[in-house]
Protein backbone atom coordinates (compact mmCIF):
# COMPACT_ATOMS: atom_id res chain seq x y z
CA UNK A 1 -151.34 -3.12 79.24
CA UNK A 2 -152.46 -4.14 82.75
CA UNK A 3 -154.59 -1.80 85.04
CA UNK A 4 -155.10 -3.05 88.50
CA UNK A 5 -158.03 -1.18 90.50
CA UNK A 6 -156.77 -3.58 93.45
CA UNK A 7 -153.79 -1.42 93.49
CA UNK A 8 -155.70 2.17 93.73
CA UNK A 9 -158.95 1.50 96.52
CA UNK A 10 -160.80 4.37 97.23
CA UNK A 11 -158.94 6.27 100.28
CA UNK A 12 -162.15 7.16 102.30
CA UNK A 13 -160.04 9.24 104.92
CA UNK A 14 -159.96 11.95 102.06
CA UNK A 15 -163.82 11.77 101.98
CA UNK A 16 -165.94 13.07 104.58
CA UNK A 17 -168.97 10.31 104.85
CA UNK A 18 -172.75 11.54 105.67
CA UNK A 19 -176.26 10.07 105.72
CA UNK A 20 -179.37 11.49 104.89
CA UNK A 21 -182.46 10.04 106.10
CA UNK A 22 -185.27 10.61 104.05
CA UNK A 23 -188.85 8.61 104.12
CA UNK A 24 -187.93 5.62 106.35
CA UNK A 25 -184.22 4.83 103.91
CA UNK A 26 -180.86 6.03 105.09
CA UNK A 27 -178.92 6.86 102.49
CA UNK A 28 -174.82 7.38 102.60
CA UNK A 29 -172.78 9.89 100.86
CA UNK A 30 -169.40 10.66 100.58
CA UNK A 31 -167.72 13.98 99.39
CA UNK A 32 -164.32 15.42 99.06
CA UNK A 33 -162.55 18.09 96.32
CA UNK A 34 -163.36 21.11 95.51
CA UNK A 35 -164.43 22.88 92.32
CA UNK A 36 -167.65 22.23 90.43
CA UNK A 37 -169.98 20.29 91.77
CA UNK A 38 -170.42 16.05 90.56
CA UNK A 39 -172.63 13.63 91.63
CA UNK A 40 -172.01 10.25 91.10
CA UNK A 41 -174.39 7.50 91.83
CA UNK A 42 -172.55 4.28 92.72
CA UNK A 43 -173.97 0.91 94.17
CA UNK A 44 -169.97 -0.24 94.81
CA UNK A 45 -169.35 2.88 97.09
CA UNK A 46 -166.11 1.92 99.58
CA UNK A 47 -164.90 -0.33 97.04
CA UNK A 48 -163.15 0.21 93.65
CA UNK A 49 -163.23 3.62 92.61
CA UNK A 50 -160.57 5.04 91.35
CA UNK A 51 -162.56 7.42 90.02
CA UNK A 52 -163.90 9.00 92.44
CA UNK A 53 -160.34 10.41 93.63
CA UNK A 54 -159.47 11.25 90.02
CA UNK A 55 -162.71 13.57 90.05
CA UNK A 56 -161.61 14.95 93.57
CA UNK A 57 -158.95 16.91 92.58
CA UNK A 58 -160.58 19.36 90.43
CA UNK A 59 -163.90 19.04 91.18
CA UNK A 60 -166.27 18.67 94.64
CA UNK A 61 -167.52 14.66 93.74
CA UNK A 62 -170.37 14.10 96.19
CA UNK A 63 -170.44 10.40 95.54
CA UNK A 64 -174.13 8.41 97.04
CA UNK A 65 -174.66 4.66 97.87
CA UNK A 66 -177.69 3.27 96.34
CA UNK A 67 -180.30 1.77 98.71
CA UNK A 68 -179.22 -2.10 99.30
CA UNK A 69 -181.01 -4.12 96.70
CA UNK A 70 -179.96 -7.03 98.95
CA UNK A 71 -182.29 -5.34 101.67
CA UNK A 72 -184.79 -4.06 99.42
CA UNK A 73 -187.38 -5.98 101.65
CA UNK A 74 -186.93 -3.58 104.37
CA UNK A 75 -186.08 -0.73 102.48
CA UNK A 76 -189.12 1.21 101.28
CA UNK A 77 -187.27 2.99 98.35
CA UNK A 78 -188.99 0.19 95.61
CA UNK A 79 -186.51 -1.40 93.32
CA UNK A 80 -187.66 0.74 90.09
CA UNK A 81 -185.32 2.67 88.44
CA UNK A 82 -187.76 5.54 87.97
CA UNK A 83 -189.28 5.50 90.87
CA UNK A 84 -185.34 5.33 92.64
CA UNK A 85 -184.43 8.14 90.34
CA UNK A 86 -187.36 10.60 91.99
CA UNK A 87 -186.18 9.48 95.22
CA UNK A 88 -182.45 10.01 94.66
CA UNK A 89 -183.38 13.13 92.75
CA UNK A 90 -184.94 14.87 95.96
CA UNK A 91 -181.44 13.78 98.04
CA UNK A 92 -179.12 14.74 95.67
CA UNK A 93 -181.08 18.58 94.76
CA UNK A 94 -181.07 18.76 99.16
CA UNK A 95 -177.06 18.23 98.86
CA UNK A 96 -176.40 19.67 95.93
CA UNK A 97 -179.13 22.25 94.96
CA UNK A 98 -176.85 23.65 92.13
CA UNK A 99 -176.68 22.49 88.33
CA UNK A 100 -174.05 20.14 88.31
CA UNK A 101 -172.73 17.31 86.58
CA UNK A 102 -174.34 13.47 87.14
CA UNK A 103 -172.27 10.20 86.77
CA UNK A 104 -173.99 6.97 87.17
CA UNK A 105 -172.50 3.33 87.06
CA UNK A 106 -174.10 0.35 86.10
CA UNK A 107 -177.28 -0.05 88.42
CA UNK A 108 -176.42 3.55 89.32
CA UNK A 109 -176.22 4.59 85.56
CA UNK A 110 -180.18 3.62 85.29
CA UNK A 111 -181.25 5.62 87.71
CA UNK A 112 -178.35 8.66 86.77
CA UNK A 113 -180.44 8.27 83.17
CA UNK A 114 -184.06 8.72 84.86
CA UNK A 115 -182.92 11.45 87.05
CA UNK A 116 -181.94 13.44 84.20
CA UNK A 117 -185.09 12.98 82.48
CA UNK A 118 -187.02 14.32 85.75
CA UNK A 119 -185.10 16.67 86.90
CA UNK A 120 -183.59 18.10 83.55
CA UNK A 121 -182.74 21.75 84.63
CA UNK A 122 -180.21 20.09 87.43
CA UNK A 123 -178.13 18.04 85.33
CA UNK A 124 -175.49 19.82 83.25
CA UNK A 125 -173.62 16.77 82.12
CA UNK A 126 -174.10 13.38 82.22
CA UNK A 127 -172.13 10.28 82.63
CA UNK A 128 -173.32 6.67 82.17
CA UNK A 129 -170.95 4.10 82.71
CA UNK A 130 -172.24 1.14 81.93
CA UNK A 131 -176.18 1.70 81.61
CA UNK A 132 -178.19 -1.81 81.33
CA UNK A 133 -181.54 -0.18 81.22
CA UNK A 134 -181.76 -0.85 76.96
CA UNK A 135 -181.25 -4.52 75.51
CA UNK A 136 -179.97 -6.36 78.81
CA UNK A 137 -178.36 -9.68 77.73
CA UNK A 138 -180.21 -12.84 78.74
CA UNK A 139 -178.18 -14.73 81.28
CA UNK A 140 -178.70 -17.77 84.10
CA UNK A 141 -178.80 -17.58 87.77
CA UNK A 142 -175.20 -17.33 89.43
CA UNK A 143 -174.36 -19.52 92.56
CA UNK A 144 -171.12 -18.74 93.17
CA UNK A 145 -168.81 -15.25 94.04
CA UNK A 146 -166.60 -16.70 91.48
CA UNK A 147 -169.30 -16.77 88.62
CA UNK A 148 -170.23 -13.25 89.74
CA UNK A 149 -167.15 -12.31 89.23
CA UNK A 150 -166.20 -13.72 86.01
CA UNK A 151 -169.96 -12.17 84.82
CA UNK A 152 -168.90 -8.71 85.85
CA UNK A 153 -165.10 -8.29 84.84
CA UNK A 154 -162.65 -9.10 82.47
CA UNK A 155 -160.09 -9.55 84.98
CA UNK A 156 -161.87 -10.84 87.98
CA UNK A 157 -158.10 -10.78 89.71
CA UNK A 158 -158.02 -7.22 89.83
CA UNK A 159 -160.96 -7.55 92.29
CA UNK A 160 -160.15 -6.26 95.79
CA UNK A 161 -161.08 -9.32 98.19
CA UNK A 162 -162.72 -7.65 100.80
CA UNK A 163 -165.72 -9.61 102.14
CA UNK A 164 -168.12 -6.60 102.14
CA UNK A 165 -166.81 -5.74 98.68
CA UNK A 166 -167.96 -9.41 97.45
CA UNK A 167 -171.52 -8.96 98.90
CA UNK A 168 -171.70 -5.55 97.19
CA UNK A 169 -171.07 -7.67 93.60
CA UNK A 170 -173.07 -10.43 94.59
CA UNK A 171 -175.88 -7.61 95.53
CA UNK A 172 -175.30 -6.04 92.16
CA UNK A 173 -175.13 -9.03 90.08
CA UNK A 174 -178.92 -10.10 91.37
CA UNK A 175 -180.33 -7.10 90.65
CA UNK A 176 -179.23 -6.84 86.98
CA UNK A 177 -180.21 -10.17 86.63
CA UNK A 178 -183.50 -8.50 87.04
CA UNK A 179 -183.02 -6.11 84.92
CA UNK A 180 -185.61 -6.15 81.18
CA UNK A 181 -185.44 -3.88 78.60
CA UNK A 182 -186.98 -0.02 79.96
CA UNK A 183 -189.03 0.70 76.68
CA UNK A 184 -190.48 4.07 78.26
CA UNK A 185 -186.98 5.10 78.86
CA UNK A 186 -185.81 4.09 75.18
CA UNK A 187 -188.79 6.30 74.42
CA UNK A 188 -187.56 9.10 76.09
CA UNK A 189 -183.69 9.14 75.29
CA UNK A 190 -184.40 12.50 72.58
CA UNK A 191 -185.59 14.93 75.49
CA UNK A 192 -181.71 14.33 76.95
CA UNK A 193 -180.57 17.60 75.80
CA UNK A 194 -177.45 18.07 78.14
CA UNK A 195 -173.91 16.71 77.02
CA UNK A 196 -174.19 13.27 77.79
CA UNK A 197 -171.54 10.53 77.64
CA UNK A 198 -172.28 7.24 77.64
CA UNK A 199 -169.25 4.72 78.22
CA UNK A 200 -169.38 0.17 77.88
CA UNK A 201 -166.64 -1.83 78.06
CA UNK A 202 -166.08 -4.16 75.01
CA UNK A 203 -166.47 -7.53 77.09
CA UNK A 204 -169.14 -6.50 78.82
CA UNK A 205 -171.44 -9.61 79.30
CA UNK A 206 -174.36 -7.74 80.95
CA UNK A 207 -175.70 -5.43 77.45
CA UNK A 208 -174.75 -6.15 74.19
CA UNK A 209 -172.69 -3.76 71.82
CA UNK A 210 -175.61 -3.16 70.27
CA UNK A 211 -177.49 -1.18 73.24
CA UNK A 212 -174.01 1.45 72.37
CA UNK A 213 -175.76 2.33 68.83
CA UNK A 214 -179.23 3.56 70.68
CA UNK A 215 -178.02 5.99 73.13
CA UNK A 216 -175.79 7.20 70.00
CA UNK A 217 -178.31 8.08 67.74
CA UNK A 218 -181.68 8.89 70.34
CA UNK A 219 -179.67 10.93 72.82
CA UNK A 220 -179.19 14.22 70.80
CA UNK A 221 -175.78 15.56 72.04
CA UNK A 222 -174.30 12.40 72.87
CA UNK A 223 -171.30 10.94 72.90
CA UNK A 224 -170.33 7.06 73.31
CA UNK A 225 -167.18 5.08 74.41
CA UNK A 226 -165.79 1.79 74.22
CA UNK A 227 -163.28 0.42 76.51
CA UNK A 228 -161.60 -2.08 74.93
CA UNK A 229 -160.67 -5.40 76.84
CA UNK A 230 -163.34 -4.64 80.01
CA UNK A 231 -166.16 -6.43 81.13
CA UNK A 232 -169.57 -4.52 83.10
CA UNK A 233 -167.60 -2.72 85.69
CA UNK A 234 -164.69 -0.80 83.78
CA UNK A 235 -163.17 0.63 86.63
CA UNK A 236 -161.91 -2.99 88.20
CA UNK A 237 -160.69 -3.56 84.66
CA UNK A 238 -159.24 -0.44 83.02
CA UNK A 239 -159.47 1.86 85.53
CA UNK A 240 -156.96 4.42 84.02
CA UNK A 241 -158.90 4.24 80.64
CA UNK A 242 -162.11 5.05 82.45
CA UNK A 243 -160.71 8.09 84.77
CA UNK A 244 -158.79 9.19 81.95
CA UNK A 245 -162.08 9.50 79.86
CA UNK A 246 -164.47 10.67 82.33
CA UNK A 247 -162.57 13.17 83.45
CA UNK A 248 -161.29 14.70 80.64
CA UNK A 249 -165.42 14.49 79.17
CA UNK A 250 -165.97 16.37 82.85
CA UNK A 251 -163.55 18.64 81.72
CA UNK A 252 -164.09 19.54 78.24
CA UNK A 253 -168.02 18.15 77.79
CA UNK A 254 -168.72 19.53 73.71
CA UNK A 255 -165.43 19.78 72.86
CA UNK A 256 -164.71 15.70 73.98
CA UNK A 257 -163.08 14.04 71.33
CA UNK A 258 -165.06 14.32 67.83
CA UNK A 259 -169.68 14.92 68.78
CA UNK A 260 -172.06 11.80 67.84
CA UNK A 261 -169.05 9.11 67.36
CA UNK A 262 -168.82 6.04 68.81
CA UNK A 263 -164.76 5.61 70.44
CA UNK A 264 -162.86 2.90 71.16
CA UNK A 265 -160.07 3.06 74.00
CA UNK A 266 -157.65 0.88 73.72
CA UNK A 267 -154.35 0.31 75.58
C-alpha cells in the first residue's frame, strides 16, 4: 500500500489563521470545524497534515505553530519542553478555555505530554504522535536536506518540496538532535490519568521501539500504536493509517480498540 501526504497538503483556505502575542513571542494558530474542541500542537504547521482536515470535520481542531527553534535566539520562549509546555499551556487555555482534547507531534508531542501534566483538569484526551522525550536514539549531525529527510521518513518522496516546508524539517531535525532522555517526565508518566494514546511508527529512527513499552505500562489508561512501515513523522508516510487512528481514538477514546495493548497498523 502507498500513502502519499504530497497528494493531500493541508488546504489553509478552510482554516482561519490567528496570532497571539504573548510575552515578547508571536505565536500562530489555525482553526477550522466545528464540534468538540482539539488542540493540536504541531512544529510542521502549513505543511503535511492531513490530519488536521480529517479532525475538521467533526470536531473544531485549533491547530498552534511551535515557536521557531531555528530562531530560538530571538525568541524568548526557552527551548525546554516544560518550560514551552507552561507557555503554550497559558495560549492554548486563552483560546480554548474548555476541557478539550490535546494532540501533539513529535517536538510538539513533548510539550502536548508536559502540558497535560500541568494543566491536568484541561486535557480530556491525549494524543502523542511520535513523543521523543523517553530513550531518544543516538544519532550524528546531518548536513544535508536529503539526510534530514531520509532521518525523518520512510518515504522521503512523499515529502512536499516546498522550500519553507524543507526549513521546517531541517528546523525540526536540529532540535531533536538535541533532544536527551526527560527522566522527570518518565517520573511523572503515572499522574496521566486522562485517555491517552500514544502512536510511533515502526521505522522510526529518532526513539527506539523500546520507548513504546514505557508509556504502555507508566501511563495508567493508555493506549499505544504502531504504524507499520513509517519513519518519525507518520503523517508524510502513512497518512491514512495515522488519520484513520487518531480520529477514530478522538472518537471513541476508552472504547479504542482493546485498553493497555500495544497495536500494530499495517497496510
Amino acid at each position: 500500500m502507498v500513502e502519499s501526504a504530497a497528494q493531500s497538503p493541508l488546504d489553509l483556505s478552510k482554516f482561519e489563521e490567528s496570532n497571539l502575542e504573548i510575552n515578547g513571542a508571536c505565536i500562530r494558530y489555525f482553526s477550522s470545524g466545528r464540534g468538540n474542541p482539539v488542540v493540536m500542537l504541531d512544529p510542521l504547521v502549513g505543511g503535511i497534515s492531513p490530519l488536521h482536515q480529517a479532525l475538521a470535520v467533526d470536531s473544531r481542531i485549533i491547530v498552534f505553530e511551535l515557536p521557531n527553534p531555528g530562531k530560538a535566539a530571538d525568541n524568548p520562549i526557552p527551548l525546554d519542553w516544560k518550560a514551552m509546555a507552561e507557555t503554550m499551556a497559558h495560549i492554548v487555555t486563552t483560546i480554548v478555555p474548555e476541557k478539550h482534547t490535546l494532540i501533539g507531534t513529535s517536538a510538539g508531542a513533548n510539550v502536548a505530554l508536559w502540558q497535560t501534566l500541568l494543566t491536568p483538569d484541561c486535557v480530556e484526551a491525549l494524543v502523542l504522535i511520535s513523543p521523543t522525550l523517553l530513550l531518544p536514539a543516538a544519532r550524528s549531525q546531518m548536513e544535508s536536506p536529503q539526510e534530514v529527510a531520509g532521518f525523518l521518513c520512510e518515504r522521503p518522496k512523499n515529502l512536499s518540496e516546498d522550500s519553507s516546508q524543507a526549513d521546517q524539517l531541517w528546523q525540526l531535525a536540529q532540535l531533536l538532535q538535541g533532544v536527551g532522555h526527560d527522566v522527570e517526565a518518565e517520573g511523572k508518566l503515572g499522574e496521566i490519568n486522562c485517555p491517552t494514546l500514544v502512536v510511533f511508527g515502526s521505522k522510526d529512527r529518532v526513539v527506539p521501539a523500546e520507548a513504546a513499552r514505557l508509556y504502555r505500562e507508566k501511563i495508567p489508561n493508555s493506549n499505544v500504536s504502531v504504524v507499520y512501515d513509517a519513519g518519525h513523522l507518520i503523517v508524510a508516510d502513512r497518512p491514512e493509517s495515522l488519520v484513520n487512528a487518531v480520529t477514530d481514538y478522538v472518537e471513541r477514546r476508552e472504547t479504542f480498540i482493546v485498553a493497555r495493548q500495544n497495536q500494530v497498523l499495517i497496510p
